[in-house]
Each structure stands twice: as structure tokens, then as C-alpha cells.
N, C-alpha and C. Protein backbone atom coordinates (compact mmCIF):
# COMPACT_ATOMS: atom_id res chain seq x y z
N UNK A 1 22.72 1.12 11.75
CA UNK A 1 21.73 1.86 12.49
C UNK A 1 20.60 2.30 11.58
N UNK A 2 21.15 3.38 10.25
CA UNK A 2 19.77 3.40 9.74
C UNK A 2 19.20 2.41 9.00
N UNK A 3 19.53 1.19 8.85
CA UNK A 3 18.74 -0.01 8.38
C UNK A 3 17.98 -0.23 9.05
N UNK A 4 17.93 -0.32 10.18
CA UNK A 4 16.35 -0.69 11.14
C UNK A 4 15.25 0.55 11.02
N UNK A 5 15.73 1.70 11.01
CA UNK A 5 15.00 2.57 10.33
C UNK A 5 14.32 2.64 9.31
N UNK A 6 15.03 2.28 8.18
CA UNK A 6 14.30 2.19 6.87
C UNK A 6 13.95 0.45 6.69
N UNK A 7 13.59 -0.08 7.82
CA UNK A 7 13.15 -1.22 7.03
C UNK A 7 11.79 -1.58 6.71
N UNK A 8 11.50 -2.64 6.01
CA UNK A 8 10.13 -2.68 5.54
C UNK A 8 8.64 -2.61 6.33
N UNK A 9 7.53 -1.79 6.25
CA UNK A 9 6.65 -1.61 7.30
C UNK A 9 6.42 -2.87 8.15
N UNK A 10 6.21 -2.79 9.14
CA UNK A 10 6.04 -4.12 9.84
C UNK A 10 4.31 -3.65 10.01
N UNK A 11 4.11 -5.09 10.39
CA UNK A 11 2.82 -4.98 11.02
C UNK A 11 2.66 -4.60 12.18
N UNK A 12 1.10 -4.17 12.81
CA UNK A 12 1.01 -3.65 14.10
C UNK A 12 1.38 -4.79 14.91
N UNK A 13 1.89 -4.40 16.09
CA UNK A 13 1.92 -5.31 17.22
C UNK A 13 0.35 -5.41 18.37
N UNK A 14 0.08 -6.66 18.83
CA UNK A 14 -0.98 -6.58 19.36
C UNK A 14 -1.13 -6.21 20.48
N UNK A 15 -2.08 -5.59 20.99
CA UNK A 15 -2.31 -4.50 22.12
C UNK A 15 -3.21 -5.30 23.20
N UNK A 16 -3.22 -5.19 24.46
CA UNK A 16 -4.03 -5.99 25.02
C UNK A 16 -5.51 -5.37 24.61
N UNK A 17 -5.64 -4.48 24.70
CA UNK A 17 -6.94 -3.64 24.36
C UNK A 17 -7.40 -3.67 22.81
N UNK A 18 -6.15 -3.89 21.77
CA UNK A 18 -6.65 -3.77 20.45
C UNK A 18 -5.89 -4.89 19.79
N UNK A 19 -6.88 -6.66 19.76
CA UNK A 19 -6.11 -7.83 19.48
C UNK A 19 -6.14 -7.42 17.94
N UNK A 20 -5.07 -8.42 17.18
CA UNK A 20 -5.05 -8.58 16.20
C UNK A 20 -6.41 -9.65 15.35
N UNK A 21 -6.99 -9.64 14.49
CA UNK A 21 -8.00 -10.31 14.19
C UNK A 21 -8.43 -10.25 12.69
N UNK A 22 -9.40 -11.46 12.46
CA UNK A 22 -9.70 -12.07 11.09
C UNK A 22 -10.80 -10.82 10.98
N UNK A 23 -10.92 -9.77 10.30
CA UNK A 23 -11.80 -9.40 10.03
C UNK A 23 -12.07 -8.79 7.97
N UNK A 24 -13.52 -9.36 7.90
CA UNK A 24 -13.55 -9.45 6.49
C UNK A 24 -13.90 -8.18 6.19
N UNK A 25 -13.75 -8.18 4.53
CA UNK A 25 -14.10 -7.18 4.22
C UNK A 25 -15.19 -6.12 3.98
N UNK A 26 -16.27 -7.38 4.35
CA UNK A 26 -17.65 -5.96 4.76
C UNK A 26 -17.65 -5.53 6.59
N UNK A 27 -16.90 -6.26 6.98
CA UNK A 27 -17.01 -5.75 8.24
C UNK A 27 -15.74 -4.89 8.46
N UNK A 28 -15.10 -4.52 7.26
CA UNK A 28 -14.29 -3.12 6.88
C UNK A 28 -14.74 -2.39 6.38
N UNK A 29 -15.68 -2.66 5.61
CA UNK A 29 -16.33 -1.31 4.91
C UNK A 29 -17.46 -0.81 5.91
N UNK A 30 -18.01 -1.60 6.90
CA UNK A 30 -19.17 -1.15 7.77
C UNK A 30 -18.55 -0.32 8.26
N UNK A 31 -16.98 -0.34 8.86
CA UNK A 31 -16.25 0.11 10.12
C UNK A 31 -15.97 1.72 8.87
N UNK A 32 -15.35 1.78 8.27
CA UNK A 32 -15.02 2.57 7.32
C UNK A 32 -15.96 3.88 6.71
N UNK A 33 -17.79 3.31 6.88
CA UNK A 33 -18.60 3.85 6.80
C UNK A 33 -18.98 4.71 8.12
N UNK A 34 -18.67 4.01 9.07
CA UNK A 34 -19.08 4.56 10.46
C UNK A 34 -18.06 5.77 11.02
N UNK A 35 -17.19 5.40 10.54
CA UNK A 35 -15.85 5.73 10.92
C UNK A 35 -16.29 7.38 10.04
N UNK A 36 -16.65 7.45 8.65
CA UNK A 36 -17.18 8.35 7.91
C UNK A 36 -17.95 9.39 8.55
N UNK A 37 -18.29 8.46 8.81
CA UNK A 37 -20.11 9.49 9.57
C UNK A 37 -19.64 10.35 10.46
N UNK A 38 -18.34 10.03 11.54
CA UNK A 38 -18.26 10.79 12.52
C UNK A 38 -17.47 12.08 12.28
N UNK A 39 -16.60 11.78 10.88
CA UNK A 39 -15.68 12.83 10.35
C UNK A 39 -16.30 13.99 10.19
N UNK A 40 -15.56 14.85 10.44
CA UNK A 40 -15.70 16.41 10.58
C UNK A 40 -16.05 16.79 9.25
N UNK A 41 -17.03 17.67 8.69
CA UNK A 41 -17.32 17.96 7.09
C UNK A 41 -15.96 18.24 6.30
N UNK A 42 -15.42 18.83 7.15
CA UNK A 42 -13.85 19.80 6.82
C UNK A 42 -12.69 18.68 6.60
N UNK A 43 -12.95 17.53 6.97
CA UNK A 43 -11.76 16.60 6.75
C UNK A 43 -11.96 15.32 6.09
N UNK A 44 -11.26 15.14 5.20
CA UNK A 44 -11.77 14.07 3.83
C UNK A 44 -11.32 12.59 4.44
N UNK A 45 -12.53 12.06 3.86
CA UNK A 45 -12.10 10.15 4.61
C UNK A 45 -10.50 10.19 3.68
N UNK A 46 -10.00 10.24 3.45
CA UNK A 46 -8.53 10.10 2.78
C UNK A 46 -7.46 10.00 3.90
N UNK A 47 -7.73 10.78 5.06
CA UNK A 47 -6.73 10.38 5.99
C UNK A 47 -7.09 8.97 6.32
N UNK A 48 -7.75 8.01 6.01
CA UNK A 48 -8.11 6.73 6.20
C UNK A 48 -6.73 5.91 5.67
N UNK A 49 -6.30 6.81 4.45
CA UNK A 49 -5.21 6.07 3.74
C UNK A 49 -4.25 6.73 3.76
N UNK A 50 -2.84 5.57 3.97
CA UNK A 50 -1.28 5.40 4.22
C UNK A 50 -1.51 5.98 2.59
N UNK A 51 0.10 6.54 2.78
CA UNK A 51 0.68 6.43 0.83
C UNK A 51 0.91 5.11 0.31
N UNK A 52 0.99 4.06 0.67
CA UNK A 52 1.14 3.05 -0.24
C UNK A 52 -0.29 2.64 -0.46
N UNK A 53 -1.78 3.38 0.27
CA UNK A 53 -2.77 2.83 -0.13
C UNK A 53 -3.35 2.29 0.93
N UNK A 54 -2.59 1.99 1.66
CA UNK A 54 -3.23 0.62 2.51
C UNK A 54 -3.90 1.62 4.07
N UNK A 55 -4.64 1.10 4.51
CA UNK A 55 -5.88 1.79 5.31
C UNK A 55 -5.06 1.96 6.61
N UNK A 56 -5.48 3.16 7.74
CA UNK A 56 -4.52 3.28 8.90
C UNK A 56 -5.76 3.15 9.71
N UNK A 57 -5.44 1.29 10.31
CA UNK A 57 -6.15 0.73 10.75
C UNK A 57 -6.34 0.95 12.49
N UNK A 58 -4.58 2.13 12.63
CA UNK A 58 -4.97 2.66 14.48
C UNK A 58 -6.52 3.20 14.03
N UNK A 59 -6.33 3.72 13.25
CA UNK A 59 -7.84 5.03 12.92
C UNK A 59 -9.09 4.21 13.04
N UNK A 60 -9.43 3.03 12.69
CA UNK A 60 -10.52 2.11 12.13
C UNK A 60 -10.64 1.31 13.59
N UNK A 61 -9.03 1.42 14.68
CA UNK A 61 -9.31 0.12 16.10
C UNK A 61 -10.73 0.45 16.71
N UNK A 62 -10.41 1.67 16.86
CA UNK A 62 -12.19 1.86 17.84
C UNK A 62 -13.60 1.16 17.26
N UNK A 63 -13.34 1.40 16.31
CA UNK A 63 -14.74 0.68 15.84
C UNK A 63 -14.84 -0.72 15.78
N UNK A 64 -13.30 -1.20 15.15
CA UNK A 64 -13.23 -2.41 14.90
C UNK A 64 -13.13 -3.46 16.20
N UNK A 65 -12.53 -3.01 17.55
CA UNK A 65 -12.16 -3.06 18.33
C UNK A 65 -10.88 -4.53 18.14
N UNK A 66 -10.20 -4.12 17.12
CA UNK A 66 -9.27 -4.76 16.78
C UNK A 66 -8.16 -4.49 15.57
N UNK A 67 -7.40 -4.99 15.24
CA UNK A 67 -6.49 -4.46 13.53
C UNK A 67 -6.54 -5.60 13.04
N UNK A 68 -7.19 -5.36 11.53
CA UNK A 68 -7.33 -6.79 10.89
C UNK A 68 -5.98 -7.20 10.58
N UNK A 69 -5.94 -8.42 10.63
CA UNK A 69 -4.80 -9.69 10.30
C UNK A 69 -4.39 -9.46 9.09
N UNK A 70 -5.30 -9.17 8.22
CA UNK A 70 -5.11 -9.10 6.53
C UNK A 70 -4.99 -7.69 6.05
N UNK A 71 -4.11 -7.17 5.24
CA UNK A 71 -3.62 -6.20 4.15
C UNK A 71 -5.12 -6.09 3.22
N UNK A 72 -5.39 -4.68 3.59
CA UNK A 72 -6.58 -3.97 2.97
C UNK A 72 -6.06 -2.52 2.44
N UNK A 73 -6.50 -2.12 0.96
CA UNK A 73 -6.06 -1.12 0.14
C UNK A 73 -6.95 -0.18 -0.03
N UNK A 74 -6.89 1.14 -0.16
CA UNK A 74 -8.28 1.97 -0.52
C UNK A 74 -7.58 2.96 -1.91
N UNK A 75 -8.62 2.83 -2.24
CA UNK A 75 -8.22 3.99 -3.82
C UNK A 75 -8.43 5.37 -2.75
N UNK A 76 -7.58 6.06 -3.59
CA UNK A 76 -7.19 7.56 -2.75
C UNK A 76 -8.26 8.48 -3.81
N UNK A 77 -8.91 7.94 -4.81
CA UNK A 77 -9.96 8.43 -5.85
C UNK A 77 -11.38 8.38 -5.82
N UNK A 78 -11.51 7.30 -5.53
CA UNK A 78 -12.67 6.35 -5.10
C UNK A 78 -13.12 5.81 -4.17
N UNK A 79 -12.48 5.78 -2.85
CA UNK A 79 -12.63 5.13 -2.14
C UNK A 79 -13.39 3.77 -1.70
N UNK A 80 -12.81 3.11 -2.87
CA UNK A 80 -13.21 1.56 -2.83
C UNK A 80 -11.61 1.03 -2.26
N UNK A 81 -12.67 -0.20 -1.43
CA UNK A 81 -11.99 -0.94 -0.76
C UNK A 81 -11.44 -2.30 -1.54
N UNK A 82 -10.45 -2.75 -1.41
CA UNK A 82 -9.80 -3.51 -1.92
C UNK A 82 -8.77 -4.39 -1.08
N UNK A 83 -8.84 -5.91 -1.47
CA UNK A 83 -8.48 -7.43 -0.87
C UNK A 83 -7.02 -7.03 -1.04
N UNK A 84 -5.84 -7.84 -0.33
CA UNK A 84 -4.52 -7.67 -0.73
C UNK A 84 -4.37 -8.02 -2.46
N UNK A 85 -4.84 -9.14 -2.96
CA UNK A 85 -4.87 -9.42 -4.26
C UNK A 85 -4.65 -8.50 -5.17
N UNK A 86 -6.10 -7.28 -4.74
CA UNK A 86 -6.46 -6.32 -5.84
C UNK A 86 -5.18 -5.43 -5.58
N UNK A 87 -4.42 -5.30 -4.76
CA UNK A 87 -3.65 -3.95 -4.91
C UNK A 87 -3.29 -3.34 -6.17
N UNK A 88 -2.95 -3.80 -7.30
CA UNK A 88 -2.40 -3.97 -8.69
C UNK A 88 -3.56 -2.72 -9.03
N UNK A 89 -4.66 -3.46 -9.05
CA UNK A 89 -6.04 -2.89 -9.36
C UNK A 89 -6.34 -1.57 -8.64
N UNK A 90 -6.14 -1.35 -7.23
CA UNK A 90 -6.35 0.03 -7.10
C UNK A 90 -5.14 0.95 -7.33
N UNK A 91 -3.97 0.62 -7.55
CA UNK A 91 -3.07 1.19 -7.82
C UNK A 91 -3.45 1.74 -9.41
N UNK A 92 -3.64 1.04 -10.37
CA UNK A 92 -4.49 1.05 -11.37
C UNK A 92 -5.64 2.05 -11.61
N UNK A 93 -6.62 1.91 -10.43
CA UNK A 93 -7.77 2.69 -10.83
C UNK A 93 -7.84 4.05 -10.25
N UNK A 94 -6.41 4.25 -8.94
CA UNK A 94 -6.25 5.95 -9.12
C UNK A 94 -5.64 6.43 -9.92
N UNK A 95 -4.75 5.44 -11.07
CA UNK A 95 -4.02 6.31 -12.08
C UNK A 95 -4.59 6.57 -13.12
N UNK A 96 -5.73 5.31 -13.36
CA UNK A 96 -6.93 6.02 -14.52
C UNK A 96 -7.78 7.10 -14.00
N UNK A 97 -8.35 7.13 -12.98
CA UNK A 97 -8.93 7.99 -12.48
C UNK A 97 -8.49 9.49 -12.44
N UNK A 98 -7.69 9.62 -12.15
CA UNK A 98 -6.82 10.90 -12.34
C UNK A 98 -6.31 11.48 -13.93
N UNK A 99 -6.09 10.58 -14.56
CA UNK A 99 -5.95 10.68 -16.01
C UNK A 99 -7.43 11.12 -16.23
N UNK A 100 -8.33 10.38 -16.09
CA UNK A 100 -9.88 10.41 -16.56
C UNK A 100 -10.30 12.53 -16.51
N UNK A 101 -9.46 12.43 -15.21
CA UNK A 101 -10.23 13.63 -14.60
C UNK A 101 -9.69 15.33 -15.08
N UNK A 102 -8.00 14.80 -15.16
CA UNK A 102 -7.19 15.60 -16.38
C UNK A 102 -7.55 15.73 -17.54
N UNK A 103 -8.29 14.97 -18.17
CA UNK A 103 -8.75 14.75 -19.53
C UNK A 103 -10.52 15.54 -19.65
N UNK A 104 -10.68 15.55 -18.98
CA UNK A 104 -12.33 16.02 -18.34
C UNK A 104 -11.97 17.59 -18.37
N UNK A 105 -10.88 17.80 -17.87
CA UNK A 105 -10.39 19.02 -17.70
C UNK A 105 -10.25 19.75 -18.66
N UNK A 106 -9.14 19.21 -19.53
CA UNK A 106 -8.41 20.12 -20.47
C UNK A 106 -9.73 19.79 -21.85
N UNK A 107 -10.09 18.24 -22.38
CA UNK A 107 -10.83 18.42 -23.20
C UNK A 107 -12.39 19.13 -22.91
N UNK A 108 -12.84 19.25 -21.82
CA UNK A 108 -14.45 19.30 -21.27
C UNK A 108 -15.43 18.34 -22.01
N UNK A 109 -14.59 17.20 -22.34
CA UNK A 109 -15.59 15.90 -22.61
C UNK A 109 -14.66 14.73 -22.17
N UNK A 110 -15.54 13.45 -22.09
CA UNK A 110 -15.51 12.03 -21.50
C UNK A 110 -14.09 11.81 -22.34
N UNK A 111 -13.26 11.19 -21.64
CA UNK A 111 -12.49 10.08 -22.74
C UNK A 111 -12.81 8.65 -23.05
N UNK A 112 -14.03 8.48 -23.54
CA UNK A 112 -14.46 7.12 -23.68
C UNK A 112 -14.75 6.69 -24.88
N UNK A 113 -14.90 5.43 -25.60
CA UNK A 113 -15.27 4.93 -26.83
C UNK A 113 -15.98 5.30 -27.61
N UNK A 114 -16.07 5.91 -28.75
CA UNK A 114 -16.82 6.59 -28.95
C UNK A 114 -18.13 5.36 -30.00
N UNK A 115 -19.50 6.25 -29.16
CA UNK A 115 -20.70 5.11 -29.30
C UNK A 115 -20.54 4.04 -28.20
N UNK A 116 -19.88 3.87 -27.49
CA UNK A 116 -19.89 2.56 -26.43
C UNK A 116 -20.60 2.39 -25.51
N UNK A 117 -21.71 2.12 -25.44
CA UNK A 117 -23.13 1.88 -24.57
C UNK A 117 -22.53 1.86 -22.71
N UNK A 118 -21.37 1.61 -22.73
CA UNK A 118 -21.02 1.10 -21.03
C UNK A 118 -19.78 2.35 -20.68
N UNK A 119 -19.56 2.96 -22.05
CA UNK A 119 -18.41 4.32 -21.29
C UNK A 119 -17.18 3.78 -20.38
N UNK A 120 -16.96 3.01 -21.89
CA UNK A 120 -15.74 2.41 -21.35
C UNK A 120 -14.44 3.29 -21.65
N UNK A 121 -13.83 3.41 -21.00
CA UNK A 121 -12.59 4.27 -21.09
C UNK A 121 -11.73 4.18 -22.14
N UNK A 122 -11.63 5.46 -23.15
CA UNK A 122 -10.59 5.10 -24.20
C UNK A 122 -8.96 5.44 -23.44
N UNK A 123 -7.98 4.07 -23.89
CA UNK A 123 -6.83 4.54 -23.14
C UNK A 123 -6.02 5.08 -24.58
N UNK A 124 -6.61 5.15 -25.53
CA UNK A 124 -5.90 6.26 -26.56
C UNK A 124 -6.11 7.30 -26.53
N UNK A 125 -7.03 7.78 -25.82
CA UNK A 125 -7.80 9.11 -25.26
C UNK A 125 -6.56 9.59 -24.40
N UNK A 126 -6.34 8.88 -23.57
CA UNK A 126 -5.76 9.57 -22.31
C UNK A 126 -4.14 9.58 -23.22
N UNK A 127 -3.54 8.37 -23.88
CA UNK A 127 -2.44 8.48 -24.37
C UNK A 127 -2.08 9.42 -25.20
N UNK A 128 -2.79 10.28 -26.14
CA UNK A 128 -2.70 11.19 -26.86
C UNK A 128 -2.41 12.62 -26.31
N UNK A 129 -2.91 12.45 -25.02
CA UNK A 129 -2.83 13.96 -23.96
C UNK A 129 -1.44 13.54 -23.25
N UNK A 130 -0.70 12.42 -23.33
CA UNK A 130 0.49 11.67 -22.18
C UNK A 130 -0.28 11.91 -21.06
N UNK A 131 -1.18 11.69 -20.46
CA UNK A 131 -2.02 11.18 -19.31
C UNK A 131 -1.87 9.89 -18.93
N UNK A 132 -1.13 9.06 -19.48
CA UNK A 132 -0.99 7.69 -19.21
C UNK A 132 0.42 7.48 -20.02
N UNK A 133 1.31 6.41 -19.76
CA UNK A 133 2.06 6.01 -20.16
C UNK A 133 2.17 4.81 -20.36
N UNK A 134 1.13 3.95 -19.91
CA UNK A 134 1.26 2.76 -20.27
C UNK A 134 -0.45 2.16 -19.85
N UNK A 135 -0.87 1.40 -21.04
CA UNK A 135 -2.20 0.94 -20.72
C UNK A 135 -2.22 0.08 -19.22
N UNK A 136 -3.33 0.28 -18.28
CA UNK A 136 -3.62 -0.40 -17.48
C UNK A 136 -3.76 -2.38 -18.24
N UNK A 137 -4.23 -3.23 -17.10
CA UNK A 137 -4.60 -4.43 -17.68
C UNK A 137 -5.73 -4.48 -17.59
N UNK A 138 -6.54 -3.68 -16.65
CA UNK A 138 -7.74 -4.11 -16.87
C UNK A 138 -8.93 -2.61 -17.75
N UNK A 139 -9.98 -3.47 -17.79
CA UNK A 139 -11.26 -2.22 -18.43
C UNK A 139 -11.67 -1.36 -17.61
N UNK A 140 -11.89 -0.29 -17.66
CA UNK A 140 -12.37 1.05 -17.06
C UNK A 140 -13.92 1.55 -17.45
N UNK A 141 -14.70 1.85 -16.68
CA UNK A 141 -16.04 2.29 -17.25
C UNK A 141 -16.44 3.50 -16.72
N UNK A 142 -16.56 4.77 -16.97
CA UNK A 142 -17.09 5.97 -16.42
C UNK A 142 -18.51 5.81 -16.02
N UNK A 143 -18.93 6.12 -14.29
CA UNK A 143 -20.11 5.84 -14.10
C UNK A 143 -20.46 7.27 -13.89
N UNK A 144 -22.20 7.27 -13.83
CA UNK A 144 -23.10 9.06 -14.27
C UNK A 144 -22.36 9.60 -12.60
N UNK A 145 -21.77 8.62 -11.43
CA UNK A 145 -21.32 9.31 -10.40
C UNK A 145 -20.39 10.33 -10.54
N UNK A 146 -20.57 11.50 -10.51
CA UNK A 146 -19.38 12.26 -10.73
C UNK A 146 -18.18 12.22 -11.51
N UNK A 147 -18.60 11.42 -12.49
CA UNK A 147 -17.83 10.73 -13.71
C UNK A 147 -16.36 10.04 -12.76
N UNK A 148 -16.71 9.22 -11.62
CA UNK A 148 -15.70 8.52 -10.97
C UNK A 148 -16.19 7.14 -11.95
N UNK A 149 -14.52 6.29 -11.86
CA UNK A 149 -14.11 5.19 -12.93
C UNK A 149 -14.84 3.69 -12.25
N UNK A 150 -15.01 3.10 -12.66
CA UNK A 150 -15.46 1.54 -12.23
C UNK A 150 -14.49 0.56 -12.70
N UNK A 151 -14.52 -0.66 -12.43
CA UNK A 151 -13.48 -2.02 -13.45
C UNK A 151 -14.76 -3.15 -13.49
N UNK A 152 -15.92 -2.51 -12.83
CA UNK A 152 -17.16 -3.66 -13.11
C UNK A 152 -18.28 -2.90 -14.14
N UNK A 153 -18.19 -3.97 -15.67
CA UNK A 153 -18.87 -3.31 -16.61
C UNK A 153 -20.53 -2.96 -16.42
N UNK A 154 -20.58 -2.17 -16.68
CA UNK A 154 -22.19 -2.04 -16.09
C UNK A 154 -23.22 -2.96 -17.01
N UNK A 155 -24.48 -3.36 -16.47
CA UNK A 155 -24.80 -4.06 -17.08
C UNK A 155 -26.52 -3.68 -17.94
């Protein structure tokens, strides 16, 4: 009995009113933006996102007037959108991000390279505070936005 309970999320089932469908990823972020606009000042686009990350696409049907076919991720930091591929990657860039922001905290300066023209993230910075336990795989860059993290080097 409780095995059907705990089993692995299934996907939505299709609704006559809300089909299942190919929809890409700027026509998730349009829906996602719109979807923004209507939110109450008082309530953060974050209810957009499940705990494993992945977007609660009942929330997004109205606009979309459908649930995409494909596994879409949102950083709970950043709110960048992300392909099934990237999951690795936003899983990744809320744990630097949060490190980044602990470190912002306790030191009241950047943890980044020091002299590094692109503010790229030092992960000996964050390792020295145990803010991290294990280097990410990819590069990190602090942008002038609210010192939120990037993985695209600026140019």
C-alpha cells in the first residue's frame, strides 16, 4: 500500500481543457514572466518552484493553456530557467549562490579571484568558511546584479 504512495513523481495526466504539449523554452519564460506580473508584491515567484526545482506547471496551465511535455528546472536563487540537461547546473548554481551570499555576509566582501577582471568565483573562498564541500564543475561569475552568480563568463 504505501509503495504507490511513495512512488516516483509521475507526470501530469492530460486534461481535456489543459493538453499536454511541446512547449519551448522561451515560450516558458514568456509564460513565467506573465505569470510574474500578476503576482501579488507580497508573494515571491518561488512558489513557481517544486523542491526538486522543477516548475509547478498547474500554476503556469492558464497561460500556457497547456503542461509542457518536457522537464523544466528553476534556480530557487536566481530564477533562471533551465532545460532537463542543465538540472546538474541549477542544482549547482543555488548551492554556489547561497554560499556566495553567506560569504558576503560574514566576510562583507566578494569571494572572488583576486584581480580577476570577470569576478569569477573563488571556490577556496567559500571552502575556507565550509560554505561548500565540494567544488562545483562548472565556473561561477558574480554579476553588479545584486551580486546574484552567473555560469556565462561575461564578456
Amino acid at each position: 500500500m504505501w509503495g504507490k504512495l511513495l512512488s516516483k513523481k509521475k507526470k501530469p495526466e492530460k486534461k481535456a481543457h489543459c493538453p499536454i504539449k511541446d512547449v519551448s523554452l522561451s515560450e516558458l519564460k514568456q509564460a513565467i514572466r506573465e505569470y510574474s506580473s500578476q503576482l501579488p508584491n507580497d508573494i515571491p515567484l518561488s512558489v513557481l518552484i517544486n523542491d526538486d526545482l522543477s516548475i509547478n506547471y498547474q500554476l503556469l496551465s492558464p497561460i500556457l493553456k497547456a503542461i509542457p511535455e518536457k522537464d523544466y528546472y528553476m534556480s530557487r536563487e536566481t530564477y533562471e530557467v533551465f532545460e532537463e540537461q542543465d538540472y546538474q547546473l541549477a542544482i549547482e548554481l543555488d548551492r554556489v549562490q547561497k554560499a556566495v551570499d553567506q560569504y558576503v555576509e560574514q566576510k562583507g566582501e566578494l569571494p572572488v579571484i583576486y584581480g580577476d577582471p570577470y569576478k569569477k568565483v573563488s571556490f577556496h573562498k567559500l571552502e575556507q568558511l565550509q560554505l561548500i564541500d565540494e567544488r562545483p564543475k562548472y565556473e561561477f561569475y558574480i554579476t553588479d546584479d545584486e551580486y546574484l552568480i552567473t555560469y556565462k563568463k561575461p564578456s
